[in-house]
N, C-alpha and C. Protein backbone atom coordinates (compact mmCIF):
# COMPACT_ATOMS: atom_id res chain seq x y z
N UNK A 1 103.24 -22.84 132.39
CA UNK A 1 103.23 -22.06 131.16
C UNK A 1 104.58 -21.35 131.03
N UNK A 2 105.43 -21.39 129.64
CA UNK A 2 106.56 -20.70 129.19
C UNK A 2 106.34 -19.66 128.97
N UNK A 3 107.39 -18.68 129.32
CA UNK A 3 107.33 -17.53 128.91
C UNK A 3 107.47 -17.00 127.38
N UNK A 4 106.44 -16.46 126.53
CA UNK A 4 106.69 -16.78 125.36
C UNK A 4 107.99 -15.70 124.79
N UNK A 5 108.03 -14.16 125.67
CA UNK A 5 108.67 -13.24 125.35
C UNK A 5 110.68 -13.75 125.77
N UNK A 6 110.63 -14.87 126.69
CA UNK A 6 112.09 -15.52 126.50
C UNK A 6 112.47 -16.59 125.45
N UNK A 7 111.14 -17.12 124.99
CA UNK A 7 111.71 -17.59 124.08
C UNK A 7 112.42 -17.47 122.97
N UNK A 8 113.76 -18.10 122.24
CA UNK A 8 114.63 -17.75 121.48
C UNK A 8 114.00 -17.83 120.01
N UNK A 9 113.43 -18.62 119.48
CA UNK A 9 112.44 -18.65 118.18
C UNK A 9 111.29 -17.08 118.62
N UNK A 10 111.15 -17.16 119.31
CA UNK A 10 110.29 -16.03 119.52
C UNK A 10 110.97 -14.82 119.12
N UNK A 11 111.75 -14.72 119.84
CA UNK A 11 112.68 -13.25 119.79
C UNK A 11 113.35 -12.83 118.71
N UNK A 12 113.36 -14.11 117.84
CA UNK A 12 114.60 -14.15 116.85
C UNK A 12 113.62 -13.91 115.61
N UNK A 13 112.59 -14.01 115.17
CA UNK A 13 111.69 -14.14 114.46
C UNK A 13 111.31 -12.63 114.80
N UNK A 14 110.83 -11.98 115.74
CA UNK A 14 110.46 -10.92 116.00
C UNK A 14 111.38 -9.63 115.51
N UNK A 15 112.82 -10.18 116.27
CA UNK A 15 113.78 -8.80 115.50
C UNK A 15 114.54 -9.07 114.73
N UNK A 16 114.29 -10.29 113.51
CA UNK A 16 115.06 -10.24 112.62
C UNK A 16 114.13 -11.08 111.66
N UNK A 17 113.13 -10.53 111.24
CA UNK A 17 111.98 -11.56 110.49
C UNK A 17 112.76 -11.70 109.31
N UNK A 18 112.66 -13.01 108.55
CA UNK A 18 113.16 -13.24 107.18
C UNK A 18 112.48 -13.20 106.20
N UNK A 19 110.69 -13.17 106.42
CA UNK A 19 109.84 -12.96 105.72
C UNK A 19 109.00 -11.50 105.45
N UNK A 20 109.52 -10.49 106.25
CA UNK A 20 109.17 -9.20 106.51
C UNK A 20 109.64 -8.43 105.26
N UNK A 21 108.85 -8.25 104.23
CA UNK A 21 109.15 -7.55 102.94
C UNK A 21 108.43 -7.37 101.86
N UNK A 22 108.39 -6.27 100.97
CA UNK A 22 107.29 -5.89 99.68
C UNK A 22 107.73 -6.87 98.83
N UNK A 23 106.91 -8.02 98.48
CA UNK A 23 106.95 -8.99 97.74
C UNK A 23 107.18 -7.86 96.19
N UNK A 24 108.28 -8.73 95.13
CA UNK A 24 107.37 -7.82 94.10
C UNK A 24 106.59 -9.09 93.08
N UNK A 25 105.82 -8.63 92.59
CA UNK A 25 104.76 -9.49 91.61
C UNK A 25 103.84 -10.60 91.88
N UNK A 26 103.57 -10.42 93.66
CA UNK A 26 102.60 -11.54 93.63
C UNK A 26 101.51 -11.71 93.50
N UNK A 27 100.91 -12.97 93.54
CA UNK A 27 99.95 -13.13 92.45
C UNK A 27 98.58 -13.50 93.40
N UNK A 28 98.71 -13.11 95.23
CA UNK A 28 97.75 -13.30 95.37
C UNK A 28 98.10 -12.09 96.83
N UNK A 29 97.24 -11.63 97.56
CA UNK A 29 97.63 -10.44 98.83
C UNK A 29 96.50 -10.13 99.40
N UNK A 30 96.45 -10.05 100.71
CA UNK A 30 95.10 -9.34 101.53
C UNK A 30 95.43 -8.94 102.73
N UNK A 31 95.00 -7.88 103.12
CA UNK A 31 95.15 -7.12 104.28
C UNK A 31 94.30 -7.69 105.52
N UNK A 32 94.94 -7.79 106.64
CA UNK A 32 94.50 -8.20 107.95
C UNK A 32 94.57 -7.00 108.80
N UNK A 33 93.85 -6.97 110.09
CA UNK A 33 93.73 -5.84 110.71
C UNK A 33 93.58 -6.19 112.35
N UNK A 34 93.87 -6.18 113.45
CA UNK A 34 93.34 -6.52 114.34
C UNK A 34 92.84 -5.21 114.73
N UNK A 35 91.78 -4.62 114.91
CA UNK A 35 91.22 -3.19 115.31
C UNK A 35 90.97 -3.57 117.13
N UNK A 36 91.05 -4.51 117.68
CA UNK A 36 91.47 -4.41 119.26
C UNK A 36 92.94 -3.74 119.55
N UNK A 37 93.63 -3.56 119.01
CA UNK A 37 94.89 -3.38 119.29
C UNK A 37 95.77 -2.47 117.80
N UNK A 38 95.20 -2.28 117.04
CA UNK A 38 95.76 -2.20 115.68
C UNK A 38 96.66 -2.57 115.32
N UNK A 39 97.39 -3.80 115.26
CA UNK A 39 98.33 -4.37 114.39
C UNK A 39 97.38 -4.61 112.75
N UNK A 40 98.52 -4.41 111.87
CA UNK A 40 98.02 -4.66 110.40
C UNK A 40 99.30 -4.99 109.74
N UNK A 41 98.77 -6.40 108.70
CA UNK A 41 99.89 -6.48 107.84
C UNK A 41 99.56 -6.95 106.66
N UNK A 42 100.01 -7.03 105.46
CA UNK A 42 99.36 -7.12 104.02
C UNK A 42 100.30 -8.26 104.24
N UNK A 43 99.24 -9.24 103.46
CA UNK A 43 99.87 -10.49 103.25
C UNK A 43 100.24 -10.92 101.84
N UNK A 44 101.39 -11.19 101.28
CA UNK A 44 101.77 -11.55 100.41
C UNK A 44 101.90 -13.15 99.75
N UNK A 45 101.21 -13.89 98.44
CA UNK A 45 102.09 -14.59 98.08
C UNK A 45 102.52 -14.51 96.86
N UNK A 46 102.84 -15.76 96.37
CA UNK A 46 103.10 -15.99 94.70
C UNK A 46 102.74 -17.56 95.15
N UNK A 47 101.69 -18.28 94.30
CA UNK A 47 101.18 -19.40 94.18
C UNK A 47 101.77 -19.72 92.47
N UNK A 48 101.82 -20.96 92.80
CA UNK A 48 102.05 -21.81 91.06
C UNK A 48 101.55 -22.88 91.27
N UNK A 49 100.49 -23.32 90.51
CA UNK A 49 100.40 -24.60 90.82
C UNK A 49 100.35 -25.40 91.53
N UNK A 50 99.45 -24.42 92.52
CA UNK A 50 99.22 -25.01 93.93
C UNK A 50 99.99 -25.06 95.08
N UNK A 51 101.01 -24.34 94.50
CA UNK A 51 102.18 -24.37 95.73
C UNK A 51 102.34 -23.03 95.92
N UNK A 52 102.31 -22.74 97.40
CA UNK A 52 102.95 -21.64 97.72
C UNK A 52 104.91 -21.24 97.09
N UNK A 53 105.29 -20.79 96.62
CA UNK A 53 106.42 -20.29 95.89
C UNK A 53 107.09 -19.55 96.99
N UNK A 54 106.30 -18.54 97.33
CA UNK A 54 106.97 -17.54 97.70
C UNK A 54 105.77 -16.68 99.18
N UNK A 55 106.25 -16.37 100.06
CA UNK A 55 105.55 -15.79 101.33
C UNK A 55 106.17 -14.58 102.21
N UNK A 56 105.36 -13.33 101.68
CA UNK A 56 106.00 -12.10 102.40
C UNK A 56 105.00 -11.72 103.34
N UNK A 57 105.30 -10.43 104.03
CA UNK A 57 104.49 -9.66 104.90
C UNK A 57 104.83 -8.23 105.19
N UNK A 58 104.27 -7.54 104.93
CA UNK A 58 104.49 -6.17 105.84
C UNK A 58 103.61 -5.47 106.32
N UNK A 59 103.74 -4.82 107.40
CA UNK A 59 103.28 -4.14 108.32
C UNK A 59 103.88 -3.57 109.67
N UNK A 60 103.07 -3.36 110.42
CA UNK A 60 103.53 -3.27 111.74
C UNK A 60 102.62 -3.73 113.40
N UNK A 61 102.54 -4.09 114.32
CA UNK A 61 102.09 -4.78 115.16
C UNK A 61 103.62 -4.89 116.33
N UNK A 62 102.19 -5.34 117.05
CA UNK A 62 103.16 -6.05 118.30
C UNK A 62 104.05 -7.21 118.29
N UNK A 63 104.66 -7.35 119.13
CA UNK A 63 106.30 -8.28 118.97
C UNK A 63 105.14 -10.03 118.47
N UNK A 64 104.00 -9.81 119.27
CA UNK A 64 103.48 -11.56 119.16
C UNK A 64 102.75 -11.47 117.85
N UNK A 65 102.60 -10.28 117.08
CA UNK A 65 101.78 -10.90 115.60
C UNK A 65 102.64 -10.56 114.50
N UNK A 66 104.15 -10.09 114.79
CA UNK A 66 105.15 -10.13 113.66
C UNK A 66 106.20 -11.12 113.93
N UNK A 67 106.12 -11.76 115.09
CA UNK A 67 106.54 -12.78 115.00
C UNK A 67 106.14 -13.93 114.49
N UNK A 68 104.67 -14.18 114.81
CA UNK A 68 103.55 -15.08 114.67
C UNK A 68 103.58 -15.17 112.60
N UNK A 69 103.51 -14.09 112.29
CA UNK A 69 103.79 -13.81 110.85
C UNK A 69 105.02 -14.15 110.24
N UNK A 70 105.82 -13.76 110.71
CA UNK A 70 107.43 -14.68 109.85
C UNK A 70 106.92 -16.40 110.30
N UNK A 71 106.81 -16.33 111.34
CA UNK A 71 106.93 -18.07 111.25
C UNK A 71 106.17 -18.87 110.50
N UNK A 72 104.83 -18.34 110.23
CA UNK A 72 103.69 -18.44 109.42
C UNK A 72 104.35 -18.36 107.35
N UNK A 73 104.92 -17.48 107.71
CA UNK A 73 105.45 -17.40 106.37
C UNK A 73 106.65 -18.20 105.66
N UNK A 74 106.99 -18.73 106.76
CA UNK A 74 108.62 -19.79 106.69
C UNK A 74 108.06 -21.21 106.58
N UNK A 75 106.69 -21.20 107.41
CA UNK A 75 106.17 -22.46 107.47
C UNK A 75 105.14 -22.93 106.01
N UNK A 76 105.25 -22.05 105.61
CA UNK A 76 104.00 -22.10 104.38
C UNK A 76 104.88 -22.13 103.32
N UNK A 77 106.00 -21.82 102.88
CA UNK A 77 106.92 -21.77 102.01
C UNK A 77 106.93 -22.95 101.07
N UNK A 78 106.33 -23.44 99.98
CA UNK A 78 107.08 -24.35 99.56
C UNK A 78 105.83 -25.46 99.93
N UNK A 79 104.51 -25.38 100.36
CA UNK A 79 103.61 -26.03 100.67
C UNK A 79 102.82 -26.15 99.74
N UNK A 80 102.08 -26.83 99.65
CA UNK A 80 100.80 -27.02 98.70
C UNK A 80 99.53 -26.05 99.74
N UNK A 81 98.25 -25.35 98.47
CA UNK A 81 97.75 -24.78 99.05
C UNK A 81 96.78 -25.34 100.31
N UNK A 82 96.58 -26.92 99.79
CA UNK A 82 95.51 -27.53 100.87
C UNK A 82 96.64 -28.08 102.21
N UNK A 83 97.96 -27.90 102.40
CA UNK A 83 98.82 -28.79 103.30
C UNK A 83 98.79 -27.10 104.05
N UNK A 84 98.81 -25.74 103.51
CA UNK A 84 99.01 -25.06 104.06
C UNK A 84 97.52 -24.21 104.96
N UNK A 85 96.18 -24.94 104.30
CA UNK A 85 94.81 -25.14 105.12
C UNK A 85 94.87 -25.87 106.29
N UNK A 86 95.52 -26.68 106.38
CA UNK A 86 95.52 -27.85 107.59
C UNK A 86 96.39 -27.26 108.48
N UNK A 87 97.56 -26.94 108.21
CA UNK A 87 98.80 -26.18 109.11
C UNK A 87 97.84 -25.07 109.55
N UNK A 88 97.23 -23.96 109.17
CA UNK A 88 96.24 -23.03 109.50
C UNK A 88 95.39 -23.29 110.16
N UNK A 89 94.89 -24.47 109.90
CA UNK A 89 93.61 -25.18 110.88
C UNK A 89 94.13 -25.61 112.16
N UNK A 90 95.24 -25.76 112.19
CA UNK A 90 95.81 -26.68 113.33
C UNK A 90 96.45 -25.83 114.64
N UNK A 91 96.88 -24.75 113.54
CA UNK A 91 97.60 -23.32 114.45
C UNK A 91 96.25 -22.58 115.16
N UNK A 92 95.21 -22.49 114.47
CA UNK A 92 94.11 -21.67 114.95
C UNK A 92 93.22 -22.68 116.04
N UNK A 93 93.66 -23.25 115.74
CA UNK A 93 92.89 -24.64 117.36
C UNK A 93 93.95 -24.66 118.22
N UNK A 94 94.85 -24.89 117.92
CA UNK A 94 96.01 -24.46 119.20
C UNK A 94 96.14 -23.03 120.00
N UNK A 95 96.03 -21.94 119.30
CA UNK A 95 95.84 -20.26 119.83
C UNK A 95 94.56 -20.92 120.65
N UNK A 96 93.07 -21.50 119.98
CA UNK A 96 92.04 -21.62 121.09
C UNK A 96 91.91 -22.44 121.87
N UNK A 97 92.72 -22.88 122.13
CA UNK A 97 93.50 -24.03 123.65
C UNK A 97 92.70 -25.68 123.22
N UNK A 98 92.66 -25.85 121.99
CA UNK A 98 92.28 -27.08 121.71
C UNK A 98 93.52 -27.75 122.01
N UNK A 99 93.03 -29.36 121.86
CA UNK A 99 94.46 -30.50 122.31
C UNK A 99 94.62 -30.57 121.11
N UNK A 100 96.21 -30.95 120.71
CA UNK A 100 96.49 -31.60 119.11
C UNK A 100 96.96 -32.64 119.46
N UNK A 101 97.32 -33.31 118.48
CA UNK A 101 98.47 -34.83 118.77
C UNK A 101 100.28 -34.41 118.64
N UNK A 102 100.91 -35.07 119.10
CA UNK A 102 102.17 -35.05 119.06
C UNK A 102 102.64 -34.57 117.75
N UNK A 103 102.16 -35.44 116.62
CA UNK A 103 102.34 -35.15 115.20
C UNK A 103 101.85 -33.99 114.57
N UNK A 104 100.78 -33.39 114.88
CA UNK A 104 100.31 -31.92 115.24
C UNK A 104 101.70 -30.76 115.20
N UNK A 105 101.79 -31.27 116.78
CA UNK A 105 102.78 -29.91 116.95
C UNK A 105 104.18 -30.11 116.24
N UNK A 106 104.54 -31.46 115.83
CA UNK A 106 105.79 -31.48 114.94
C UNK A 106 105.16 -30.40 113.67
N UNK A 107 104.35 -31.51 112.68
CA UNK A 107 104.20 -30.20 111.69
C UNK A 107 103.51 -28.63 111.40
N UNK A 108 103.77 -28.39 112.89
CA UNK A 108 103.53 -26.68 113.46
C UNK A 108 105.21 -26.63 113.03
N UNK A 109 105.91 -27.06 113.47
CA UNK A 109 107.31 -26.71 113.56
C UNK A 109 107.89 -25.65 115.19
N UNK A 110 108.22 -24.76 114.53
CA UNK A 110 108.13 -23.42 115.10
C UNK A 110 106.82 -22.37 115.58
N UNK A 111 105.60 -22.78 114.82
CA UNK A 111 104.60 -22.10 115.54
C UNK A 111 104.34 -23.01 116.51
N UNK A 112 104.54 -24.40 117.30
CA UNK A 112 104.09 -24.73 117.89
C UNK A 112 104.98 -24.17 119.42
N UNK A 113 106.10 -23.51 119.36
CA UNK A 113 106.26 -22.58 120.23
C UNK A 113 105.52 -21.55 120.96
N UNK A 114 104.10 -21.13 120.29
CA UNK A 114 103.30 -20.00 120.57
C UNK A 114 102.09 -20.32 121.11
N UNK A 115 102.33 -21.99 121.34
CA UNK A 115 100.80 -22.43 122.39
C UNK A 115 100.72 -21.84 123.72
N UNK A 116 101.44 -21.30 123.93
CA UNK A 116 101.25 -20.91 125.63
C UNK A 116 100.23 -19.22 125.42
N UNK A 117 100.12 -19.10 124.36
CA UNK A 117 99.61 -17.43 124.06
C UNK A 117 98.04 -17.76 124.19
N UNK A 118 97.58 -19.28 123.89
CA UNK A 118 96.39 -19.66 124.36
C UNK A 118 95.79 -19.18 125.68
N UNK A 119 96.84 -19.32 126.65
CA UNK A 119 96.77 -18.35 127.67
C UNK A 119 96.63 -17.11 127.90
N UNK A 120 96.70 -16.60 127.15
CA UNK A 120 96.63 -15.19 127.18
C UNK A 120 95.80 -14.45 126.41
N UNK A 121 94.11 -14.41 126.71
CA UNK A 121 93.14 -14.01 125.87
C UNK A 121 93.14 -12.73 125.18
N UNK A 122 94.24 -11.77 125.95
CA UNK A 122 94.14 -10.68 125.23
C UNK A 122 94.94 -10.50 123.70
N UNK A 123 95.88 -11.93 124.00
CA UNK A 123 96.73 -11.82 122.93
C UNK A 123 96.57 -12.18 121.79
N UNK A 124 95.61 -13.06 121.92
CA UNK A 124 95.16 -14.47 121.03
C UNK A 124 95.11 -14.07 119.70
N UNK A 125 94.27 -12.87 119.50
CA UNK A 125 94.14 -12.15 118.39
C UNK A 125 95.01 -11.41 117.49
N UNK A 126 96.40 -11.26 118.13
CA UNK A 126 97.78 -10.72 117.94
C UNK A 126 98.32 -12.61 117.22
N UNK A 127 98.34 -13.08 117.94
CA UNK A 127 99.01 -14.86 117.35
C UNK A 127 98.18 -15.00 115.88
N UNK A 128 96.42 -14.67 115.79
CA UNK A 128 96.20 -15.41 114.61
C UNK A 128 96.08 -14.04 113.64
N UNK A 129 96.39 -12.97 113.44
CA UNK A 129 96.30 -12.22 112.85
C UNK A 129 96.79 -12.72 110.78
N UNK A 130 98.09 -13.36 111.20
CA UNK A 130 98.65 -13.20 109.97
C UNK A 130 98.08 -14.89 109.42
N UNK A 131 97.57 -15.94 110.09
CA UNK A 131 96.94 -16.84 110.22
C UNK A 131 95.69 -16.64 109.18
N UNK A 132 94.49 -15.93 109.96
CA UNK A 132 93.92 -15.20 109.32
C UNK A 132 93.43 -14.79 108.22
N UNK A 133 94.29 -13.81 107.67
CA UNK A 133 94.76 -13.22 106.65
C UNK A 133 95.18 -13.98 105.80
N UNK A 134 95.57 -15.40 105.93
CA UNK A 134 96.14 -16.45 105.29
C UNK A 134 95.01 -16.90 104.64
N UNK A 135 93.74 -17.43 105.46
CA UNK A 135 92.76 -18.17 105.56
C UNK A 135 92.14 -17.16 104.30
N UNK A 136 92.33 -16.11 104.54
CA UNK A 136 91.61 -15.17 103.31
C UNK A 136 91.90 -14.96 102.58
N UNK A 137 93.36 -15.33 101.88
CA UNK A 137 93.72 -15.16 100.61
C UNK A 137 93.76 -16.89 100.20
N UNK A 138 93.49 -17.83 100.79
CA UNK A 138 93.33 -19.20 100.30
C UNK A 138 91.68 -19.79 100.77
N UNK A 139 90.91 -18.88 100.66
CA UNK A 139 89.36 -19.43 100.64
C UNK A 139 88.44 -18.88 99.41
């Protein structure tokens, strides 16, 4: 198992998120909460026509669910809403130590860096937070 806190996508996502910001005018948002730990972040989008447009976040949390959140938000960018159900489905079976296929973790991209947090039960809930929160503003 990798260390997830050396990893460079990890770290880089964490202290310099590109998606960390008050969206203005979007057209869809819901608040996530982990109350084990209290991380919280309001999730932002702007949908058109089925496509995600646009993907913000703010809040505050630990280094693994504001990281977990920019990448989530970089990865959804520019997706259709059902391509960005499957990416969600696929990330949330990976956090619970399911197997994927090779092709799997390609179109994880960058969240597929954060499988090793499967390991780490206390964390798990910190990885799918902004996941989540996703699942609830697209159900």
């Amino acid at each position: 198992m990798g260390n997830i806190y050396t990893s460079t996508t990890f770290m880089e996502h964490n202290s310099h998120p590109d998606y960390k910001y008050e969206m203005d005018a979007p057209t869809h948002s819901h608040d996530g909460i982990n109350p084990s730990c209290g991380d919280e972040l309001t999730l932002m989008l702007r949908m058109e026509n089925g496509v995600i447009e646009e993907a913000s976040f703010t809040g505050h949390g630990c280094a693994i669910s504001q990281a977990s959140a920019d990448i989530m938000a970089d990865l959804i960018t520019g997706e259709t809403v059902e391509e960005a159900k499957r990416l969600s489905g696929l990330f949330l079976a990976m956090i619970r130590g399911e197997e994927l296929s090779e092709d799997d973790f390609e179109d994880l991209d960058e969240a597929a860096q954060l499988k090793d947090i499967s390991h780490m039960p206390a964390r798990v809930k910190c990885a799918e937070l902004a996941w989540r929160t996703l699942d609830g503003i697209l159900s």
